[in-house]
Protein backbone atom coordinates (compact mmCIF):
# COMPACT_ATOMS: atom_id res chain seq x y z
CA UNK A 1 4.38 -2.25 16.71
CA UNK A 2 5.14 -1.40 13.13
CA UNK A 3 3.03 -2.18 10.12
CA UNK A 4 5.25 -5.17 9.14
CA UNK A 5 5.36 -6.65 12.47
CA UNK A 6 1.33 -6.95 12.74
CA UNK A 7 1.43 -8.55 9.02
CA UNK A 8 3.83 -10.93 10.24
CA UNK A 9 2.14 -11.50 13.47
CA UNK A 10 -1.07 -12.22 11.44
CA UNK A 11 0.88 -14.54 8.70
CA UNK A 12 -0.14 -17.97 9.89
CA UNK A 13 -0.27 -21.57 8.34
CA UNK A 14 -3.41 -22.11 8.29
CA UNK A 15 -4.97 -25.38 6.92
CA UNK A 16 -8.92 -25.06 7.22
CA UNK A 17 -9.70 -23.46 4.11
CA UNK A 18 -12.52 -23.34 1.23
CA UNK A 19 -13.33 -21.87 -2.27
CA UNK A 20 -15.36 -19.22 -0.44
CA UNK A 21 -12.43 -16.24 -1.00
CA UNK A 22 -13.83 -12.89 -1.11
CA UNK A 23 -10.67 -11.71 -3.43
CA UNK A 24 -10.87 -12.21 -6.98
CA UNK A 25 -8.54 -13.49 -9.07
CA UNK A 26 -7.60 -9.96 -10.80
CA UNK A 27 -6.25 -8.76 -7.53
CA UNK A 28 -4.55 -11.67 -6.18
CA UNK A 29 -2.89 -11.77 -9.69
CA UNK A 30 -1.85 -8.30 -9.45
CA UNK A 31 -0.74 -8.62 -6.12
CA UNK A 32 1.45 -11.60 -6.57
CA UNK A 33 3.23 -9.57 -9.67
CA UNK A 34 3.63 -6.61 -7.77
CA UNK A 35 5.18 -8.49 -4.71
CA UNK A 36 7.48 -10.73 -7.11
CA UNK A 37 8.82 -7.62 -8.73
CA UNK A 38 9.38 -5.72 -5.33
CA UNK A 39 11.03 -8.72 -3.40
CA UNK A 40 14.94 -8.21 -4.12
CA UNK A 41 17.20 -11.07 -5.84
CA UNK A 42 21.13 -10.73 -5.94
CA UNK A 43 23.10 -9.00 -8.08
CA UNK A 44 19.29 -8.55 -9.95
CA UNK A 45 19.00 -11.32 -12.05
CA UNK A 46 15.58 -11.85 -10.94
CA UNK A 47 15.44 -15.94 -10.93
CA UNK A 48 12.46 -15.88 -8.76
CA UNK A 49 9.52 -17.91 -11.26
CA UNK A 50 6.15 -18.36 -9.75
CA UNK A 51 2.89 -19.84 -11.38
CA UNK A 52 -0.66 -19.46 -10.00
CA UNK A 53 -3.19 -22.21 -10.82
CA UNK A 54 -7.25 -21.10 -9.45
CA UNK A 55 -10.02 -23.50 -9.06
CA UNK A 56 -9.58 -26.10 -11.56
CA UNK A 57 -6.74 -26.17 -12.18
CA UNK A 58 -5.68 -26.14 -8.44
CA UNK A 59 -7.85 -28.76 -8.06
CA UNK A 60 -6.22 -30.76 -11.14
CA UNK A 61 -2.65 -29.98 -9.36
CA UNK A 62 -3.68 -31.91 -6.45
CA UNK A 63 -5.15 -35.04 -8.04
CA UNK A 64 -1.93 -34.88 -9.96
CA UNK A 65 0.34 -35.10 -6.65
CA UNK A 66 -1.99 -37.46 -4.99
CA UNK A 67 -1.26 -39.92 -7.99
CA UNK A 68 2.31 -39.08 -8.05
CA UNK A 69 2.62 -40.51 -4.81
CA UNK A 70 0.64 -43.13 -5.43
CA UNK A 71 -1.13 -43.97 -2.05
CA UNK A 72 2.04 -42.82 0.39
CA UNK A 73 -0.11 -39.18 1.21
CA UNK A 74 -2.85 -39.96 2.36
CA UNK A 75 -6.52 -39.11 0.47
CA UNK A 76 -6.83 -36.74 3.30
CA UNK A 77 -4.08 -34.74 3.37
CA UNK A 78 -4.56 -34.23 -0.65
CA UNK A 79 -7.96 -33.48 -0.01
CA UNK A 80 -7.21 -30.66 2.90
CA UNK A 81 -5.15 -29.27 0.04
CA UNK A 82 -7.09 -29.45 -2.56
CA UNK A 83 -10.23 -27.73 -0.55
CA UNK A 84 -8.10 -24.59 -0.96
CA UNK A 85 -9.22 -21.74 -3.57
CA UNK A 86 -5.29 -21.76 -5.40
CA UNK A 87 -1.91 -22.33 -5.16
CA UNK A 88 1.56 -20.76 -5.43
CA UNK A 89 4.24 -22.78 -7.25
CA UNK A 90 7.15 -21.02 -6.57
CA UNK A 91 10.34 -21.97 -8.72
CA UNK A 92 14.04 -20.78 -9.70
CA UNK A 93 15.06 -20.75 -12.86
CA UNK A 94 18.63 -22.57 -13.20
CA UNK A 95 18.91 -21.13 -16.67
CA UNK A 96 19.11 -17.75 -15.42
CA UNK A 97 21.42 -18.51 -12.43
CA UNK A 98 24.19 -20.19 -14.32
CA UNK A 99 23.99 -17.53 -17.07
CA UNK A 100 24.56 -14.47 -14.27
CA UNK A 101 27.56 -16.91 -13.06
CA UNK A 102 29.29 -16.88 -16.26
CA UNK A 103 28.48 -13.26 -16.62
CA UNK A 104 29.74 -11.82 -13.34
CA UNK A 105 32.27 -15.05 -12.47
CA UNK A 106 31.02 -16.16 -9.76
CA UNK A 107 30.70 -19.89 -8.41
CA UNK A 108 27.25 -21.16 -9.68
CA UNK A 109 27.07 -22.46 -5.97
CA UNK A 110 26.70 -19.09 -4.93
CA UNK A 111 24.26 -17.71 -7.32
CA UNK A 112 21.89 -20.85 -6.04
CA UNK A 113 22.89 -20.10 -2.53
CA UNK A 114 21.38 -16.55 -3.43
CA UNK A 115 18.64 -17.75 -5.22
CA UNK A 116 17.60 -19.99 -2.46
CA UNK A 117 17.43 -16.83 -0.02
CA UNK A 118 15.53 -14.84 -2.49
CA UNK A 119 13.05 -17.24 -3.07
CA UNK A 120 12.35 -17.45 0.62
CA UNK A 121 11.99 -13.95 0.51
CA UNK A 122 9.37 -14.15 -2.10
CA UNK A 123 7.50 -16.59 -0.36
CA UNK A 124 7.36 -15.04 2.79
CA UNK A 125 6.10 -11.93 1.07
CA UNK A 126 3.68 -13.91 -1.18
CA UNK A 127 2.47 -15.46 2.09
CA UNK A 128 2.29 -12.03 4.22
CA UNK A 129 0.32 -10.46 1.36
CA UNK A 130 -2.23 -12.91 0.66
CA UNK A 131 -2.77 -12.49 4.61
CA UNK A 132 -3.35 -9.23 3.90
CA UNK A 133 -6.14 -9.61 1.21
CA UNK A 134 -7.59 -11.65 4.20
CA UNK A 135 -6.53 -15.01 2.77
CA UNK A 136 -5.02 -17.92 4.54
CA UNK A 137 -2.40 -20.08 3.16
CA UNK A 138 0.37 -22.99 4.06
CA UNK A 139 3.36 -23.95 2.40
CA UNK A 140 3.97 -27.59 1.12
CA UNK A 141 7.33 -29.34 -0.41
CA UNK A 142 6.02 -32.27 -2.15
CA UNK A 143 8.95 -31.09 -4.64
CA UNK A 144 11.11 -33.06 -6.03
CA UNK A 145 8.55 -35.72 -6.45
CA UNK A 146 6.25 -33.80 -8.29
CA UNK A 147 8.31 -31.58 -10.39
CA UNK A 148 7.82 -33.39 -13.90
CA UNK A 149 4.24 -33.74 -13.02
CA UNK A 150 3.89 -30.27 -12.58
CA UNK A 151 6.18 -29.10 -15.68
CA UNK A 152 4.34 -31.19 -18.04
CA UNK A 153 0.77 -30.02 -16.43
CA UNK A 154 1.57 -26.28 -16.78
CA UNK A 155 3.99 -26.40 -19.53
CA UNK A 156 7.16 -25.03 -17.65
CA UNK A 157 10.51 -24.85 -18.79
CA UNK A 158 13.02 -27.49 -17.78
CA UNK A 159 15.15 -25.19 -16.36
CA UNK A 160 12.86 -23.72 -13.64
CA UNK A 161 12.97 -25.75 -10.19
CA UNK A 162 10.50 -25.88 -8.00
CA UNK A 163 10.63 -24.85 -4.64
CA UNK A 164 7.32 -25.14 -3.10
CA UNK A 165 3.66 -25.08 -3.51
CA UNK A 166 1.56 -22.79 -1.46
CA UNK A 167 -2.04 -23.32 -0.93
CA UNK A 168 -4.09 -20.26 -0.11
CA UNK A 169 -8.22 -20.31 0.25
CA UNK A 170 -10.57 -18.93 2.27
CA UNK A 171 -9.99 -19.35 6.45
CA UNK A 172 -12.21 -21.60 7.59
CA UNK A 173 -11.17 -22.00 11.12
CA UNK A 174 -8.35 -19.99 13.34
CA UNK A 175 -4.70 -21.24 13.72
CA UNK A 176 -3.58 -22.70 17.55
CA UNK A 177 -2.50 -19.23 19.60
CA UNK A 178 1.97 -19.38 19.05
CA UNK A 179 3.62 -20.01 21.84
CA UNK A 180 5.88 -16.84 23.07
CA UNK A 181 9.55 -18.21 22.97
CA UNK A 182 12.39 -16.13 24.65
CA UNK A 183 14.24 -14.38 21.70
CA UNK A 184 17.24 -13.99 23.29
CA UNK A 185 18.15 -16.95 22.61
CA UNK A 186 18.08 -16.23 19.01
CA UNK A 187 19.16 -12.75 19.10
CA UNK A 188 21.91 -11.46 20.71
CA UNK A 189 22.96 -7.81 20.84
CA UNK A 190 26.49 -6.35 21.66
């Protein structure tokens, strides 16, 4: 098995977490950067945007959805959240997209169809990597509720749209073992 594979094996949602990390915030910073420049975008234009809120302001973020929605998530469910160390807003900047369209002229549509596979990318590498530091995380899409909320919290441009929020803390209990599935039913080679 190669490197990658065992960091993908590992990369699980995990949902028990706490404030205890044993990362700092300097090197899950760093990594995040380093992993955001490294993960590829079409034709370069790098529209990937993420934000990282710690502690109080993570905490802050999650009050902030939980009165967004105004009762319909449950106090629970914010809470599991919110007992997390951080979180991931990951976005795409629209500003840049339609710019590299009229540069290059090509459909909008397929810059954002682009986009939307590079920011996957980004997540999933985000994700893999905080696994790696020997965090746990999930990923959440509360969006498009939430996006003026968070804007106007963090003071992002309009043009930016979020794509998800990913909560990442310390592990507090093990994910469910994942159930083998026969790939060839996925993959087919000829």
């Amino acid at each position: 098995m190669t490197n990658i594979e065992k960091s993908l094996q590992n990369r699980r949602t995990i949902y028990s977490l706490d404030k205890n990390i044993k990362s700092n915030e300097a090197e899950i910073t760093k990594t995040i950067k380093n992993i955001t420049e490294l993960t590829p975008d079409a034709y370069g234009i790098r529209s990937q945007r993420v934000v990282v809120v710690f502690k109080d302001d993570h905490d802050k973020l999650w009050d902030k959805i939980g009165e967004v929605f105004n009762g319909k998530v449950a106090e629970e469910k914010i809470n599991m959240f919110k007992s997390g160390y951080g979180t991931v807003l990951y976005f795409s900047d629209e500003e840049t997209l339609k710019k590299a369209s009229e540069d290059t002229g090509a459909d909008v549509e397929k810059f954002e169809h682009w986009a939307a596979q590079s920011i996957g990318m980004l997540e999933l590498n985000i994700w893999t990597a905080l696994e790696e530091l020997g965090l746990g995380a999930n990923i959440q899409h509360y969006n498009p509720v939430i996006d003026d909320a968070v804007k106007e919290m963090f003071d992002i441009p309009k043009s930016w749209k979020l794509d998800a929020q990913m909560v990442f803390g310390n592990k507090t209990a093990d994910p469910d073992p994942k159930e083998k599935e026969n790939i060839n039913n996925r993959v087919i080679v000829k």
